[in-house]
Structures are given as C-alpha cells and as structure tokens.
C-alpha atoms as a PDB file:
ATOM      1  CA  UNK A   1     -30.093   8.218 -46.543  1.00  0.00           C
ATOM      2  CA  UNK A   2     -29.233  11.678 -47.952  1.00  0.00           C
ATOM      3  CA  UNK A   3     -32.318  14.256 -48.433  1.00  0.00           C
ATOM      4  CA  UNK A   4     -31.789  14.822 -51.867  1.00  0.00           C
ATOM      5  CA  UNK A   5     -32.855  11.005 -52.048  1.00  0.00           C
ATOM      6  CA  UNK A   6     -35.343  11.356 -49.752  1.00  0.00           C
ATOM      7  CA  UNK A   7     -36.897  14.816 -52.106  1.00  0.00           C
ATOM      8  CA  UNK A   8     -36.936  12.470 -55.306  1.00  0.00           C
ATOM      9  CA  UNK A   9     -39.427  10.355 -54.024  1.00  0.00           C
ATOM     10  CA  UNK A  10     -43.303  10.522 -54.090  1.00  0.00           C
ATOM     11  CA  UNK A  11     -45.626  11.179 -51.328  1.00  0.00           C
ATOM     12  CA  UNK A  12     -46.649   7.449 -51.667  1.00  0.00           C
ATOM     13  CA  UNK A  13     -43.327   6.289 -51.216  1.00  0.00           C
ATOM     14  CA  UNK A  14     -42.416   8.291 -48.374  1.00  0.00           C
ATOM     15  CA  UNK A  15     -45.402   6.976 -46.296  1.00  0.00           C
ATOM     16  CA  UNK A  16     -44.040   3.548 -46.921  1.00  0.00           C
ATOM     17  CA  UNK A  17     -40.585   4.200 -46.295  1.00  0.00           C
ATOM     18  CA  UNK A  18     -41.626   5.880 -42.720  1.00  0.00           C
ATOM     19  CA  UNK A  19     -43.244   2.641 -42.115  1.00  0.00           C
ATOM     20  CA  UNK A  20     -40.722   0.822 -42.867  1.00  0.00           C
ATOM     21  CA  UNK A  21     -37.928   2.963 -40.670  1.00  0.00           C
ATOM     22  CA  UNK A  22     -40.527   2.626 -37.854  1.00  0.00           C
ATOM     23  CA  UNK A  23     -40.439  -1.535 -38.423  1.00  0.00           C
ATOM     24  CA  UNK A  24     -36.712  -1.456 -37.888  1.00  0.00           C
ATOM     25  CA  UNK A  25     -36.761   0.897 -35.012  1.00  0.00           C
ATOM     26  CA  UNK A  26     -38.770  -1.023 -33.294  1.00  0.00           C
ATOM     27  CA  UNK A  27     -37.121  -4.217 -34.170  1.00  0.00           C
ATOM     28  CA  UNK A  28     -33.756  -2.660 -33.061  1.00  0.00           C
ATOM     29  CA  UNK A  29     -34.934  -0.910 -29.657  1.00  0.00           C
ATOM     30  CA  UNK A  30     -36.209  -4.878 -29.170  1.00  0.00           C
ATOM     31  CA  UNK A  31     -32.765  -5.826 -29.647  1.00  0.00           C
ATOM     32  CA  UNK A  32     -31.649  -3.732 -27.797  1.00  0.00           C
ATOM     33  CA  UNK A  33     -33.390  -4.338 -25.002  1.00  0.00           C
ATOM     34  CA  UNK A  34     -32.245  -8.011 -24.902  1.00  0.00           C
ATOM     35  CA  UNK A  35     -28.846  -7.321 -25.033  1.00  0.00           C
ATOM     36  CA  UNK A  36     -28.435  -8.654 -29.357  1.00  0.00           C
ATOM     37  CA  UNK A  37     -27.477  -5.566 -30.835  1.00  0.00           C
ATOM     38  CA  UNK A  38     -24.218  -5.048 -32.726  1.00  0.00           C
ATOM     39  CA  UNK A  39     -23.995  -1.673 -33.235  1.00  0.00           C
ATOM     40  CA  UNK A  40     -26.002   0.409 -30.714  1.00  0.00           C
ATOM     41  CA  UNK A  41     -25.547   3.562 -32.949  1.00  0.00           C
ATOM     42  CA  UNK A  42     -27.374   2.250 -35.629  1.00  0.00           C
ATOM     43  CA  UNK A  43     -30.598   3.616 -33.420  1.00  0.00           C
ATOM     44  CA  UNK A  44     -29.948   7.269 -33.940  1.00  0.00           C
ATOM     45  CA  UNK A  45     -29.312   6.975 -37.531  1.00  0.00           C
ATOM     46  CA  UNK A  46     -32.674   5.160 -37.684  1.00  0.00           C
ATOM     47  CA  UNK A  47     -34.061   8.126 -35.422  1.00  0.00           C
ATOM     48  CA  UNK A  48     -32.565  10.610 -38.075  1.00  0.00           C
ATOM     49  CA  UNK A  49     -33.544   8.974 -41.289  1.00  0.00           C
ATOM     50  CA  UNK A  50     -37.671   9.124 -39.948  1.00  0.00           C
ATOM     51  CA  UNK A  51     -36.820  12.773 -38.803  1.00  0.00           C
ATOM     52  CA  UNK A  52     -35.571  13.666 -42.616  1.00  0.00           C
ATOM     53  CA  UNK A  53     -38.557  11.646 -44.347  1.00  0.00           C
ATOM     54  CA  UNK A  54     -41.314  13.423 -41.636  1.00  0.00           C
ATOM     55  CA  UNK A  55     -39.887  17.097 -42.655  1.00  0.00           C
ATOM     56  CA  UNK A  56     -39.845  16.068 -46.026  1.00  0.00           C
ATOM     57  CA  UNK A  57     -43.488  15.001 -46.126  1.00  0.00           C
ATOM     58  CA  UNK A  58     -44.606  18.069 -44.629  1.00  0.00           C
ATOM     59  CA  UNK A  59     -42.632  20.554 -46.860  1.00  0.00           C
ATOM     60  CA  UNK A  60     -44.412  18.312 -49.299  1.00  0.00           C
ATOM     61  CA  UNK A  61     -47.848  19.063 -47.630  1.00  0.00           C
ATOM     62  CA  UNK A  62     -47.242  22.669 -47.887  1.00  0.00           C
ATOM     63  CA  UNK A  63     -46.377  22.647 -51.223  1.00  0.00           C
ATOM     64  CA  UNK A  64     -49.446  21.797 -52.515  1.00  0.00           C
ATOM     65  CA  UNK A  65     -51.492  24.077 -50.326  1.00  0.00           C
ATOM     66  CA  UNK A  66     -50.084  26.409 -52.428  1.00  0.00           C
END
C-alpha cells in the first residue's frame, strides 16, 4: 500500500483499515506460530502498512488543529 493511497482516504476509513491490518497481523503471527505460514515476510509488510496508516492519521490530527 503506497502513501499516496493511504493520504486519499478519510479519517473514517483509515480507522477501519488499521483495524483491519491489525486482524491480519494477528491472524498471521498465529500462523506463524504454528508453523502454516507461506511467506514469513509478509509480517513486516503488514508491520509497515499499520506504521504508514498510524503517521498518516496523526498528520491528519494535526491538520485540523490548525
């Protein structure tokens, strides 16, 4: 997910989507764990994608204090 994506969307969205990354990084570390994961470098990108969408959201929060 590229951070001009990431900028497009609305405050709303981003909460959701940070849910959602949080779901699959959990589900994934589970994986993990048991030995079922394909591609163990699909946990950083996961780790990198919440990182962008948390930034985002605060430069967001700044924004409007404004």
């Amino acid at each position: 997910m590229k951070p001009s994506e990431i900028r497009e969307m609305t405050l709303d969205d981003l909460k959701l989507k940070l849910k959602e990354l949080s779901k699959e990084l959990f589900n994934i570390k589970f994986q993990h764990a048991t030995g079922r994961l394909d591609n163990p470098m699909r946990i950083p990108q996961i780790k990198k994608n919440i990182a962008r969408v948390k930034t985002i959201m605060r430069e967001k929060g700044l924004e409007k204090r404004v």
